[in-house]
N, C-alpha and C. Protein backbone atom coordinates (compact mmCIF):
# COMPACT_ATOMS: atom_id res chain seq x y z
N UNK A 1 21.72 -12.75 4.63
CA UNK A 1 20.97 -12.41 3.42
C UNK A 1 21.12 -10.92 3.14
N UNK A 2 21.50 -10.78 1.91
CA UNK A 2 21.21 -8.86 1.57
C UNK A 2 19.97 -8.25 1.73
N UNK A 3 20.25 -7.24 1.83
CA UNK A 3 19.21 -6.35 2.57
C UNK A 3 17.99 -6.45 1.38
N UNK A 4 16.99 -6.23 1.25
CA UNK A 4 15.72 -6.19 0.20
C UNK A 4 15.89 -5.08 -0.42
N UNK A 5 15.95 -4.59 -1.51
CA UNK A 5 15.32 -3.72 -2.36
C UNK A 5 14.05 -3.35 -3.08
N UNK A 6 13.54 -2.49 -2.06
CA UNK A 6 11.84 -2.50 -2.41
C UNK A 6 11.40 -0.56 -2.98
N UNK A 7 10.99 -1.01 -4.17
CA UNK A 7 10.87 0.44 -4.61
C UNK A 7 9.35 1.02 -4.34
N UNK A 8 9.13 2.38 -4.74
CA UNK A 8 7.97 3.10 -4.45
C UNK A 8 7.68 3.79 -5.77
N UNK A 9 6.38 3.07 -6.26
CA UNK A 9 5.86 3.59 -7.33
C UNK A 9 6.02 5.15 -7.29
N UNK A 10 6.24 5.85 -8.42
CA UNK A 10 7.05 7.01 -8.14
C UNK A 10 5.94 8.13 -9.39
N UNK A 11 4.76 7.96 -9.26
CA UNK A 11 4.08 8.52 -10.34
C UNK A 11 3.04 9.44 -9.68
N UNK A 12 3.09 9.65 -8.67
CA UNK A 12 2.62 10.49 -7.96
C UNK A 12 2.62 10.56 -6.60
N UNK A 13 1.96 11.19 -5.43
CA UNK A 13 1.99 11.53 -3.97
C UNK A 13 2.96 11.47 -3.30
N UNK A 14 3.32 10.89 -1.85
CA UNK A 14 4.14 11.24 -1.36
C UNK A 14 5.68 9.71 -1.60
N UNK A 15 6.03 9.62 -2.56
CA UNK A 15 7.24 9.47 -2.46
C UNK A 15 8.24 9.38 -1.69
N UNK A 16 8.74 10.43 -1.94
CA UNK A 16 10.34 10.59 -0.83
C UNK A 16 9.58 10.45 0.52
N UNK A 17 8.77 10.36 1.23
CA UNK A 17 8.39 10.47 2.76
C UNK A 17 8.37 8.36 2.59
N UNK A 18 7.61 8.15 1.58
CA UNK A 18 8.14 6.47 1.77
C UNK A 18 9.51 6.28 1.96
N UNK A 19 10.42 6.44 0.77
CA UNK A 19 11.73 5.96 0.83
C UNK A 19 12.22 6.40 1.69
N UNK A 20 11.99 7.16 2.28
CA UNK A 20 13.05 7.71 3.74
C UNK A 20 12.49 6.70 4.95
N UNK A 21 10.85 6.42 4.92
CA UNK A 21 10.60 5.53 5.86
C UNK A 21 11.05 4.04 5.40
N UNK A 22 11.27 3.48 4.20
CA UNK A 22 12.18 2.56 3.87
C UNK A 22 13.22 1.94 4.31
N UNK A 23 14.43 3.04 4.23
CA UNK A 23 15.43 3.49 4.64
C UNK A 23 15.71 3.25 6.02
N UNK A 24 14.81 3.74 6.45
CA UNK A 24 15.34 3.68 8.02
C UNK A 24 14.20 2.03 8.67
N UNK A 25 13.63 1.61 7.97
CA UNK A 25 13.09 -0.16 8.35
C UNK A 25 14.01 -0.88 7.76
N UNK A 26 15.70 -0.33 7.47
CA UNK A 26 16.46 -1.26 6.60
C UNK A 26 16.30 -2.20 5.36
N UNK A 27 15.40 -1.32 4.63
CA UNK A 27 15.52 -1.86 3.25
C UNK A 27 16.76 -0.69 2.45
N UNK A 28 16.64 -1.36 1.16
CA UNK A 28 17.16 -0.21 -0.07
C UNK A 28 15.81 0.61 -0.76
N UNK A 29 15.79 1.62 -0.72
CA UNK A 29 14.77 1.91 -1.34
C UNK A 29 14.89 2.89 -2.95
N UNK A 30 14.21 2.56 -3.87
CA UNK A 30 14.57 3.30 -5.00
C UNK A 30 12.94 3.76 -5.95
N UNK A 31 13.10 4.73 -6.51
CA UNK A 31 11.70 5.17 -6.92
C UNK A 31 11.30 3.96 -8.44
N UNK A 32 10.17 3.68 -8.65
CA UNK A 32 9.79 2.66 -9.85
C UNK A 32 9.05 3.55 -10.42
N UNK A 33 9.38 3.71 -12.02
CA UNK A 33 8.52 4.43 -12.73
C UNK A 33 7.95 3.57 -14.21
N UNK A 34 8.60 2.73 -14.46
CA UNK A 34 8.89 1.98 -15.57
C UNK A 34 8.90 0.57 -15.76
N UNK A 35 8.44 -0.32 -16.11
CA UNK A 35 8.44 -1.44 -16.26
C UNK A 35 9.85 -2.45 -15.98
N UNK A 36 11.17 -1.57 -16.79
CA UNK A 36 12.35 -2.52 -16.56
C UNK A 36 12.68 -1.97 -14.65
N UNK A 37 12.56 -1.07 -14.25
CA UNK A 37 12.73 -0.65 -13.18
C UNK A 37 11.96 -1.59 -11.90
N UNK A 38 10.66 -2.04 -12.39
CA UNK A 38 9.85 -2.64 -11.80
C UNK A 38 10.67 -4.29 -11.76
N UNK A 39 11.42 -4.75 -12.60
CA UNK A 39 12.25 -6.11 -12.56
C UNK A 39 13.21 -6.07 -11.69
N UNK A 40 13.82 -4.65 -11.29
CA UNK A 40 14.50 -4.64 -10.08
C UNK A 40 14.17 -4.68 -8.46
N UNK A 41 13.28 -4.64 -8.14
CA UNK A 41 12.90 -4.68 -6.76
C UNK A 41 12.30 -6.29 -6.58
N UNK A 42 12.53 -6.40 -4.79
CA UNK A 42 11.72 -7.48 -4.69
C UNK A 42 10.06 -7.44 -3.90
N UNK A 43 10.09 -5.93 -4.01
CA UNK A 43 8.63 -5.44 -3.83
C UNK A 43 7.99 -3.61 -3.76
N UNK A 44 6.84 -3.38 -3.58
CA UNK A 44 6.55 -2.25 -3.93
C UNK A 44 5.72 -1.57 -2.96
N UNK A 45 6.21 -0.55 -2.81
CA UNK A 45 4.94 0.53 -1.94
C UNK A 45 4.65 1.16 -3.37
N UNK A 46 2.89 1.25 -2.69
CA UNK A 46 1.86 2.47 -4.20
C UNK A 46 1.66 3.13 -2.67
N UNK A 47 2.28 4.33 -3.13
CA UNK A 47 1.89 5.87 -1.82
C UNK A 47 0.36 6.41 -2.54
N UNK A 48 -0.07 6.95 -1.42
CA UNK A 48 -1.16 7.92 -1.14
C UNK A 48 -0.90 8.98 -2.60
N UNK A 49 -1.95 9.66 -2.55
CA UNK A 49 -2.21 10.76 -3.95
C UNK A 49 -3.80 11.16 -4.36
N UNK A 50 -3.69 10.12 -5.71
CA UNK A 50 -5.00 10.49 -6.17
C UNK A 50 -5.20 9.33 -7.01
N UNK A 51 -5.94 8.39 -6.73
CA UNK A 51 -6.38 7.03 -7.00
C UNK A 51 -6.38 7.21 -8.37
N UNK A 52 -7.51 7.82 -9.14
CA UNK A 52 -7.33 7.85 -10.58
C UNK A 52 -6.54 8.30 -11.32
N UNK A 53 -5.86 9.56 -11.18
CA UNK A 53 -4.62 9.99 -11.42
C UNK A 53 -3.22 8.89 -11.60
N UNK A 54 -3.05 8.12 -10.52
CA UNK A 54 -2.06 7.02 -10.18
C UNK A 54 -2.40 6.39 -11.30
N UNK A 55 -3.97 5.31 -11.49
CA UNK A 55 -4.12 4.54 -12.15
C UNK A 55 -3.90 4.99 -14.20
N UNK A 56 -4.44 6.34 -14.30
CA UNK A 56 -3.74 6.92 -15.56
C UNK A 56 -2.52 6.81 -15.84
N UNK A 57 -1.80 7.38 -14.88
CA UNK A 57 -0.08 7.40 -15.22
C UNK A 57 0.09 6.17 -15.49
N UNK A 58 -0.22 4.98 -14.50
CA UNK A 58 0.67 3.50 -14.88
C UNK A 58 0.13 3.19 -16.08
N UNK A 59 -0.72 3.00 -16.35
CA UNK A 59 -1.24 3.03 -18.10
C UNK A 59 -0.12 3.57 -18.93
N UNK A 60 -0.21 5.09 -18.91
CA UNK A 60 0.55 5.79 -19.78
C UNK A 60 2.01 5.52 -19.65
N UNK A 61 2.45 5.07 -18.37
CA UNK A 61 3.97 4.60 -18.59
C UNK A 61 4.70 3.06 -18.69
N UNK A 62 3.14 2.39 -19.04
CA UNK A 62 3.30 1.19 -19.58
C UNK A 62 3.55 0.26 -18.30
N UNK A 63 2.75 0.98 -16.81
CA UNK A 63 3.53 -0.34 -15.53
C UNK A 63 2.61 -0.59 -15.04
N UNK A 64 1.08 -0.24 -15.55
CA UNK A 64 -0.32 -1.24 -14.88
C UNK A 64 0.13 -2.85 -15.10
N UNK A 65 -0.20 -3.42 -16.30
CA UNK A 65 0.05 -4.62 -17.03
C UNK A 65 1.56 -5.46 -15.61
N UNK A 66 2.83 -5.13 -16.03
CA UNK A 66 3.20 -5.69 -15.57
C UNK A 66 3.22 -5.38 -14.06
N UNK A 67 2.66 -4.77 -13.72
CA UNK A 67 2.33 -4.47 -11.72
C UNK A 67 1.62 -5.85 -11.99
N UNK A 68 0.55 -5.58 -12.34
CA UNK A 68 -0.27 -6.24 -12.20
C UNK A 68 0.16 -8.00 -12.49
N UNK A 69 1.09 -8.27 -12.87
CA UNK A 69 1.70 -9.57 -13.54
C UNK A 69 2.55 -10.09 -12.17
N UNK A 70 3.15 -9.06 -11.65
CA UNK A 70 3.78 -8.82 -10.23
C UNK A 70 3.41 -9.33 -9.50
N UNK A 71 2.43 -9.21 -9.29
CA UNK A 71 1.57 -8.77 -7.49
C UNK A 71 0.62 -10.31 -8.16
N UNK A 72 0.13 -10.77 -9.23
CA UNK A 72 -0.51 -12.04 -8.99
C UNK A 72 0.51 -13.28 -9.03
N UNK A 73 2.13 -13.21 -9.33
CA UNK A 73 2.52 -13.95 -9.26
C UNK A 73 3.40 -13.64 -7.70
N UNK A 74 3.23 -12.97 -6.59
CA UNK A 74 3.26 -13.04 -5.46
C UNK A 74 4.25 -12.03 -4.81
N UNK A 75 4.88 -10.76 -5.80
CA UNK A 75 5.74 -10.19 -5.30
C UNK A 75 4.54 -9.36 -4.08
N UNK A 76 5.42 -9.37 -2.92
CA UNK A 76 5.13 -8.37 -1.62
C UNK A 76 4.83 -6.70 -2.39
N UNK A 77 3.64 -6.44 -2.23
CA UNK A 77 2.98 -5.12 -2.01
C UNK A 77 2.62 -4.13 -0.96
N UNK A 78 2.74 -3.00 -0.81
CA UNK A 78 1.83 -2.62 0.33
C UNK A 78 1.52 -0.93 -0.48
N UNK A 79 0.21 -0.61 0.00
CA UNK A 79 -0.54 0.27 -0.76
C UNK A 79 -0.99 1.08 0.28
N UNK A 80 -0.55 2.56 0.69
CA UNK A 80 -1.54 3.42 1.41
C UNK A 80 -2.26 4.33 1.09
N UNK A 81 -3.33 4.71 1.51
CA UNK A 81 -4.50 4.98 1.45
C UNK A 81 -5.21 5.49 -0.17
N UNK A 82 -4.41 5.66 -1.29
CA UNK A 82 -5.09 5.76 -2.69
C UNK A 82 -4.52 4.47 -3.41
N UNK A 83 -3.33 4.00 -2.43
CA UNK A 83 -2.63 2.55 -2.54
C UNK A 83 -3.40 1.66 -2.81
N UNK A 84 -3.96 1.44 -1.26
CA UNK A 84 -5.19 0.92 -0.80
C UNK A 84 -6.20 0.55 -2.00
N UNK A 85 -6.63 1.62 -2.63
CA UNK A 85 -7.68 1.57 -3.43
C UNK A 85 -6.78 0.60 -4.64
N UNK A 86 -5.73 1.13 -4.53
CA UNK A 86 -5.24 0.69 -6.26
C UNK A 86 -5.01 -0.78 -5.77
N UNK A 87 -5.14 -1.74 -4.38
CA UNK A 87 -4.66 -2.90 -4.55
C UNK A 87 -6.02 -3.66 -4.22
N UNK A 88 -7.31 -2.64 -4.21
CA UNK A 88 -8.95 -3.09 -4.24
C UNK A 88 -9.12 -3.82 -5.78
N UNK A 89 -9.35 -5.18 -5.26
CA UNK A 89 -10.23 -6.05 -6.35
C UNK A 89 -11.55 -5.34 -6.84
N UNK A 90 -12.31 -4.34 -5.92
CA UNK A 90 -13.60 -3.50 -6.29
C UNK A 90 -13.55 -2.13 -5.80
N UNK A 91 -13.97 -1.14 -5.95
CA UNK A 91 -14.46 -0.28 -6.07
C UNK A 91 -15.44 -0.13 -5.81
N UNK A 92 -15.87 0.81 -4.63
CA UNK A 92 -17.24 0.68 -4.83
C UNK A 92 -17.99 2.17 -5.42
N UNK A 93 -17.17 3.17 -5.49
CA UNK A 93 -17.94 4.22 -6.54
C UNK A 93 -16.58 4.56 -7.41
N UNK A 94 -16.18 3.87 -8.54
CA UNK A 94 -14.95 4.60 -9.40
C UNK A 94 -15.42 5.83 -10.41
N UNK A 95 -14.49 6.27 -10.37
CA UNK A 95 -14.19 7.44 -11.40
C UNK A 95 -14.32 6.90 -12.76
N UNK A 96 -14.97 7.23 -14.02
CA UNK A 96 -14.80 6.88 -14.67
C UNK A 96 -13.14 6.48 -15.38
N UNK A 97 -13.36 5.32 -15.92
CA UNK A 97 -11.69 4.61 -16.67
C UNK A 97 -11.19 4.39 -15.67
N UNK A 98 -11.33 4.35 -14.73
CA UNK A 98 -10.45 4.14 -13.36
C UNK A 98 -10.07 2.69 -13.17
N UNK A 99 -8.54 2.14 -13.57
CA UNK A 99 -8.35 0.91 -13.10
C UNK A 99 -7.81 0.20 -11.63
N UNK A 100 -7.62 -0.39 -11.23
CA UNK A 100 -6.71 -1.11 -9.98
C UNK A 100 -5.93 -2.29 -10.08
N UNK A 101 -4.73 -2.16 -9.69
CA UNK A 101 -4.11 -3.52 -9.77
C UNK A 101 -4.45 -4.60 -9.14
N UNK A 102 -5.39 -4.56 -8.39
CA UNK A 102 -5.88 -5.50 -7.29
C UNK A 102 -4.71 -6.69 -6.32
N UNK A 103 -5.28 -7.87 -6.06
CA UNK A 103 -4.54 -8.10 -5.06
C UNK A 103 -5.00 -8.48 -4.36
N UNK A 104 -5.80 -7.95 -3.62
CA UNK A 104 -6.53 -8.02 -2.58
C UNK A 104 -8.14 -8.16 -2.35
N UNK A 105 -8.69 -9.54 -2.06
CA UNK A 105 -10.32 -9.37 -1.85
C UNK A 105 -10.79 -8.43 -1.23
N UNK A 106 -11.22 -7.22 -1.68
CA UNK A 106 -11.40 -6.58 -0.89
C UNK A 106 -12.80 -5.22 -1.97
N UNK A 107 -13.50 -4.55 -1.23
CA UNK A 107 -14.75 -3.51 -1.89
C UNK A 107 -14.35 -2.21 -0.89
N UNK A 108 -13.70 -1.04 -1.63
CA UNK A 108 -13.29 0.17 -1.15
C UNK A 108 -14.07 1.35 -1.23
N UNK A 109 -14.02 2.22 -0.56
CA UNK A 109 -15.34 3.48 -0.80
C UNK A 109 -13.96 4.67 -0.81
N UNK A 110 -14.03 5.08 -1.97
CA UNK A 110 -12.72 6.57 -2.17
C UNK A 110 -13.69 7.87 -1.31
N UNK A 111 -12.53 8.14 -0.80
CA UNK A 111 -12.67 9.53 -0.03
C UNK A 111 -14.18 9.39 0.78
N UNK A 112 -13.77 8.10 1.73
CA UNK A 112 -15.10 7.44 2.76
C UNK A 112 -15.16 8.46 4.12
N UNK A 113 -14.04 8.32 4.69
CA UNK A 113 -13.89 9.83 5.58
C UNK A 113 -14.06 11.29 5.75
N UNK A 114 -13.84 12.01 4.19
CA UNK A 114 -14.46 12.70 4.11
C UNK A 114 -13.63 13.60 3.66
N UNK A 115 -13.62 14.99 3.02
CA UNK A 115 -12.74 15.77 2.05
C UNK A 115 -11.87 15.75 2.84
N UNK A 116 -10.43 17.35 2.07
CA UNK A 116 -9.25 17.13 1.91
C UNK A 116 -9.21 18.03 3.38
N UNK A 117 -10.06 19.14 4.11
CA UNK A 117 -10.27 19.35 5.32
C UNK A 117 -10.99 19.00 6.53
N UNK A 118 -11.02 18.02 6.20
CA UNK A 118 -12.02 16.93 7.54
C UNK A 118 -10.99 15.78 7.35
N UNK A 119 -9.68 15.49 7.45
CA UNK A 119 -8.27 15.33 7.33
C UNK A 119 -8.22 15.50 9.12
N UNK A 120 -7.48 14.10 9.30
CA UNK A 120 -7.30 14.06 10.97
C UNK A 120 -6.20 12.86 11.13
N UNK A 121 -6.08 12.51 12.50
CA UNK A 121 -5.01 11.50 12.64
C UNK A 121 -5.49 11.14 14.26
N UNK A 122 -5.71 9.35 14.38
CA UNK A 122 -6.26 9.41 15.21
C UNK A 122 -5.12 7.40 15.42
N UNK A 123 -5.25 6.92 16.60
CA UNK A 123 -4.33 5.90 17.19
C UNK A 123 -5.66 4.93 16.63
N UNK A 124 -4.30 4.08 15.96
CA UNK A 124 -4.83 2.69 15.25
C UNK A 124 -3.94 1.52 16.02
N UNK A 125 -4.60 0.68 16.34
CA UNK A 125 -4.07 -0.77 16.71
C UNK A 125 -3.95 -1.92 15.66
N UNK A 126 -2.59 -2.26 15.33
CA UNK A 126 -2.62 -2.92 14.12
C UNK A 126 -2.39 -4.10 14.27
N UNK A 127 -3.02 -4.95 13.76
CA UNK A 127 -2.33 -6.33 14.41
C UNK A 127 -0.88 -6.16 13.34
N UNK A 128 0.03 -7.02 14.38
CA UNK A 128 1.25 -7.43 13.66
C UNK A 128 2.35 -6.21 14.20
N UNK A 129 2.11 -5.34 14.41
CA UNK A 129 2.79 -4.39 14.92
C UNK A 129 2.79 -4.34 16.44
N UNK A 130 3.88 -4.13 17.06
CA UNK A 130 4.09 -4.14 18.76
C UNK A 130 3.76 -2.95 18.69
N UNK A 131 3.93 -2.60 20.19
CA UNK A 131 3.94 -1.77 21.20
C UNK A 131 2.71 -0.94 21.19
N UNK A 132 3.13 0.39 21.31
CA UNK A 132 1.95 1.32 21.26
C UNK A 132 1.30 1.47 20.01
N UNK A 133 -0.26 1.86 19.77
CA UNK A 133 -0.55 1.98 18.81
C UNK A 133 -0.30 3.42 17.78
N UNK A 134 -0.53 2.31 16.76
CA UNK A 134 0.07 3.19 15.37
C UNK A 134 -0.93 4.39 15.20
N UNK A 135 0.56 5.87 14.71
CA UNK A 135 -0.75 7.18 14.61
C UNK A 135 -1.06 7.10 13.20
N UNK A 136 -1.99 6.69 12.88
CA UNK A 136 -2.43 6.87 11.64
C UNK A 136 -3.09 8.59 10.81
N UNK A 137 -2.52 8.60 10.22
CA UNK A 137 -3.03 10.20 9.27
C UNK A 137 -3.69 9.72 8.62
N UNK A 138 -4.86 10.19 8.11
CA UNK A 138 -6.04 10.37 7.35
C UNK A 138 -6.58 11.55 6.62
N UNK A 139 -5.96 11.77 5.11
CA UNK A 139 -6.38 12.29 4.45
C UNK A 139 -7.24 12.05 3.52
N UNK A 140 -8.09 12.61 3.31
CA UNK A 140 -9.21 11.77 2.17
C UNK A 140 -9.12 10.55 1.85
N UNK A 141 -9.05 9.80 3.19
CA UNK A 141 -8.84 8.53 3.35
C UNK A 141 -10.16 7.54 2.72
N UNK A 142 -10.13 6.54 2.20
CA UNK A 142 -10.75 5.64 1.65
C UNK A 142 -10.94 4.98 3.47
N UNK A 143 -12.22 4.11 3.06
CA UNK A 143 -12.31 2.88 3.93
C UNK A 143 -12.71 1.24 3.32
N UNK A 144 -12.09 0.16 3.67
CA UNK A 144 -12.86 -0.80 3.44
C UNK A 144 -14.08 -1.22 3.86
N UNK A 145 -14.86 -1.71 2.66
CA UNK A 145 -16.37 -1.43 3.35
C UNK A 145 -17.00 -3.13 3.60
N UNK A 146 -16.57 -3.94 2.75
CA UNK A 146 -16.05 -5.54 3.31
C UNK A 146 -14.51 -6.14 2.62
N UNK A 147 -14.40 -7.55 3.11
CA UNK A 147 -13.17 -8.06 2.41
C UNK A 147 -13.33 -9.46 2.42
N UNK A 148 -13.13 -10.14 1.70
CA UNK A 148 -13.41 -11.72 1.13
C UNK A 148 -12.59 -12.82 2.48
N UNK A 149 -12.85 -14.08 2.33
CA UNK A 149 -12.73 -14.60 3.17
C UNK A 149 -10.64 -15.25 3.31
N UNK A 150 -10.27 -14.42 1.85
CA UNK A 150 -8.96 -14.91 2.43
C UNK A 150 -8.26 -13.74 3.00
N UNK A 151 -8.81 -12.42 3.25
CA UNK A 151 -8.25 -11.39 3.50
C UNK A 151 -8.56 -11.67 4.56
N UNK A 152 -7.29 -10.38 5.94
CA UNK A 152 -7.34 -10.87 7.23
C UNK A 152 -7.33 -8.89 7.44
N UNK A 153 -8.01 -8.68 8.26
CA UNK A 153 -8.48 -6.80 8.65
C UNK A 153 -7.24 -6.87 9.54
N UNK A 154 -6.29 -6.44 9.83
CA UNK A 154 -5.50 -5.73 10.61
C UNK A 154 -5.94 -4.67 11.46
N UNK A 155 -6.70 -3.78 11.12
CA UNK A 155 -7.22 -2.41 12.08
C UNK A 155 -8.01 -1.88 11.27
N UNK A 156 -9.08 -1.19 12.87
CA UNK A 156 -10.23 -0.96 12.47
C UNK A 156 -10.30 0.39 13.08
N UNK A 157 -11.01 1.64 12.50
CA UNK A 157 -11.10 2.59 13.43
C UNK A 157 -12.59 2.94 13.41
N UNK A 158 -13.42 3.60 14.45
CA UNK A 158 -15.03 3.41 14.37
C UNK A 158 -15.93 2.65 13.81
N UNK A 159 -15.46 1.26 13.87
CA UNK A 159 -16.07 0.59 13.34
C UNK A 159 -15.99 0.33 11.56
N UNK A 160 -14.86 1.01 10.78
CA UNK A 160 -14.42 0.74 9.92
C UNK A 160 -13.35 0.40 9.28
N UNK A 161 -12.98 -0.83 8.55
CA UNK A 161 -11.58 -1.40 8.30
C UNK A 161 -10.43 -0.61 7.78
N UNK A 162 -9.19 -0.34 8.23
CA UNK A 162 -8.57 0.61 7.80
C UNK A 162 -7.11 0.22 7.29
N UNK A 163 -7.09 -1.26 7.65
CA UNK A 163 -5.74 -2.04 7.53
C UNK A 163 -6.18 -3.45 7.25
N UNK A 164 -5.40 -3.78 6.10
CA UNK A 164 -5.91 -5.37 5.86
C UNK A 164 -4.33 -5.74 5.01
N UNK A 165 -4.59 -7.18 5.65
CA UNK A 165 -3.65 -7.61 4.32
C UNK A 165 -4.44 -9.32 3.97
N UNK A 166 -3.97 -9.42 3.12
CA UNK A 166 -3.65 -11.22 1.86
C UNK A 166 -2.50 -11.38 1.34
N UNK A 167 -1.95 -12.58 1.85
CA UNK A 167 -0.93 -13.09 1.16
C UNK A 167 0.09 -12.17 1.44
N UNK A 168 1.20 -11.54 0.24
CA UNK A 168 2.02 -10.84 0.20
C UNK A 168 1.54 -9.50 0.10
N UNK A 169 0.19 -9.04 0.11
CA UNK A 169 -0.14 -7.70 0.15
C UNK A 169 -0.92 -7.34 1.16
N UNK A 170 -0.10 -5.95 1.50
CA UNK A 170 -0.49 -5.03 2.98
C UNK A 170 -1.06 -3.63 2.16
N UNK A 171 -2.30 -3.40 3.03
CA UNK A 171 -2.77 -1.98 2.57
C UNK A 171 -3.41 -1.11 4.17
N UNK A 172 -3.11 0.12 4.01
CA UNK A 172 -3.99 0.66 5.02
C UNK A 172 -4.54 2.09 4.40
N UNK A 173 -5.56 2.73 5.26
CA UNK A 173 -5.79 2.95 4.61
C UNK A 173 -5.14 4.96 5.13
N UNK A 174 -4.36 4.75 5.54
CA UNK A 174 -3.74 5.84 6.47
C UNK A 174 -2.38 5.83 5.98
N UNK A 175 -1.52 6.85 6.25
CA UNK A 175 -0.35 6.93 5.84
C UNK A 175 0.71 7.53 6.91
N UNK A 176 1.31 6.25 7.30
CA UNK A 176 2.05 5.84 8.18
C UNK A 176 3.72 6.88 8.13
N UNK A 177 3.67 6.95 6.92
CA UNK A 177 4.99 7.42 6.30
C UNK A 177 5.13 8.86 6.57
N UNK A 178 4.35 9.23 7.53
CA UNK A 178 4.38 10.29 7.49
C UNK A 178 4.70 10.93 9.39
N UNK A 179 4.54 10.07 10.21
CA UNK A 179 4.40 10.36 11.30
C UNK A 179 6.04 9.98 11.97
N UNK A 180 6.84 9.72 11.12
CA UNK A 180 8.03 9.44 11.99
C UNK A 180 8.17 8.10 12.59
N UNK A 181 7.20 7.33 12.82
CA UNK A 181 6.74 5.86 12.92
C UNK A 181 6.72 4.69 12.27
N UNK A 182 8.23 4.03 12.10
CA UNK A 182 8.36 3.28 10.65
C UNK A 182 7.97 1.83 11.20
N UNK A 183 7.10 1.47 12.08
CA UNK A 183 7.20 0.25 12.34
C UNK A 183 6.07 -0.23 11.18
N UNK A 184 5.12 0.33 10.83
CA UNK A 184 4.28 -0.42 9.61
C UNK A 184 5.34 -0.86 8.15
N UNK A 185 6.27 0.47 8.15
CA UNK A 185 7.24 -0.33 6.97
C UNK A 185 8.02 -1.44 7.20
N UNK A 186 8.24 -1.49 8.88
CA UNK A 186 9.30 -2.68 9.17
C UNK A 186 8.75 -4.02 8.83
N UNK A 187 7.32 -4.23 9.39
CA UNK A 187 6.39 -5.00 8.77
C UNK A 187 6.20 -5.61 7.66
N UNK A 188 6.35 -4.60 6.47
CA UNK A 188 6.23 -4.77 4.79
C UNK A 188 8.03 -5.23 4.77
N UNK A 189 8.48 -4.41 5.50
CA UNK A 189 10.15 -5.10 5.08
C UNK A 189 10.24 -6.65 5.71
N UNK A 190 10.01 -6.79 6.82
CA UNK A 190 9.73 -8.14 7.49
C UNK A 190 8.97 -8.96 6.19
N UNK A 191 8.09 -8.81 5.64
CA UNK A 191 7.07 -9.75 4.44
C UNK A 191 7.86 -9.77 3.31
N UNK A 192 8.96 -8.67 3.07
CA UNK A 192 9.69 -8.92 1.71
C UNK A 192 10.64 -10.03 2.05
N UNK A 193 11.31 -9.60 3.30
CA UNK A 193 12.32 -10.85 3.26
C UNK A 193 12.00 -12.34 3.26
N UNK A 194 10.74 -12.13 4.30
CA UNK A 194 10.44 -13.44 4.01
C UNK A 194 9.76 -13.92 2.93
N UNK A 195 9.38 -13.54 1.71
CA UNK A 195 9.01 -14.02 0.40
C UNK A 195 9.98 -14.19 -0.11
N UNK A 196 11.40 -13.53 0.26
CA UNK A 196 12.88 -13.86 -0.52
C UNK A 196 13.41 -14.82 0.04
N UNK A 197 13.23 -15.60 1.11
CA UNK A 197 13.37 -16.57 1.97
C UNK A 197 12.92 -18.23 1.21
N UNK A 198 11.23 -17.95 1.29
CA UNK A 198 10.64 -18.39 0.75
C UNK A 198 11.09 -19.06 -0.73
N UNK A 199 11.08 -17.85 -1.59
CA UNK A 199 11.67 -18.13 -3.03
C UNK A 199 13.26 -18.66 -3.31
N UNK A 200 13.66 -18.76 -2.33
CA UNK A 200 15.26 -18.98 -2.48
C UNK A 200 15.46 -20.60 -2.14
N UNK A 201 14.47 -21.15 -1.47
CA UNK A 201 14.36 -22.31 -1.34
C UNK A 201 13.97 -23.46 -2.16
């Protein structure tokens, strides 16, 4: 089977630190800014940033609507930590106009950890991932504060959910892409192929 082509919403945060972690979990990786761009991949990372910010731009560049057309007809997602928020069915304090593509049963608290200098990185155990546990970075990290009964928590740190997925969508709430540690993307690449597996049948 050819390799997956999975792009990274490209409208704000860290970007290029995804596609390079892409890259090396053997996908293709290419930036999505645009709706026809969005018909090319067979799935999507939403990187870390600024939750409302993100959710403005896709508005303004016309790729809320069809994300959102995406991700309920089952393309593979994965969302970190303002991701996260954008693939929250709720909110639990939004910004005003603030939308989400949802995705995921799930009620999020933005910037639950705590500002942009109380920022740390501490070992997460994820289900689905081997070996040693994952270093998760935490920047004005969101937390899940519950999640509905078809969502499954992946990792938890002090007692709060920090990794979950449903279906074809993975969120955490940490950003993996950053530590040199691509086994959480191998994961999301592992879930694309097999939805291309899936669909080919």
């Amino acid at each position: 089977m050819s390799t997956p082509v999975i792009g990274v919403l490209a409208l704000q945060g860290d970007v290029r630190e995804h596609l390079v972690a892409l890259a090396a979990a053997d996908a293709v990786a290419r930036p999505v800014r645009r709706p026809d761009e969005l018909t090319e991949v067979d799935g999507l990372v939403i990187p870390g940033g600024e939750s409302t910010t993100i959710s403005k731009l896709a508005v303004l560049f016309g790729v809320m609507e069809p994300l959102r057309a995406r991700v309920r007809a089952g393309m593979p997602v994965y969302g970190t930590c303002a991701g996260l928020i954008m693939l929250a069915d709720k909110i639990l304090d939004p910004r005003s106009g603030q939308e989400t593509i949802g995705g995921i049963d799930m009620i999020v608290r933005r910037n639950a950890f705590g500002r942009q200098n109380e920022s740390f990185e501490a070992a997460v155990d994820v289900t689905g991932v081997e070996g040693d546990p994952v270093e998760g970075v935490f920047i004005r990290a969101p937390w899940v504060e519950s999640v509905g009964a078809e969502t499954d928590v992946l990792a938890e740190h002090e007692g709060h959910i920090v990794a979950v997925r449903q279906g074809n969508a993975l969120a955490t709430s940490f950003h993996p892409e950053l530590t040199g540690d691509h086994r959480v993307h191998s994961l999301f690449v592992d879930m694309v192929r097999a939805n291309r597996t899936a669909e080919s049948l």
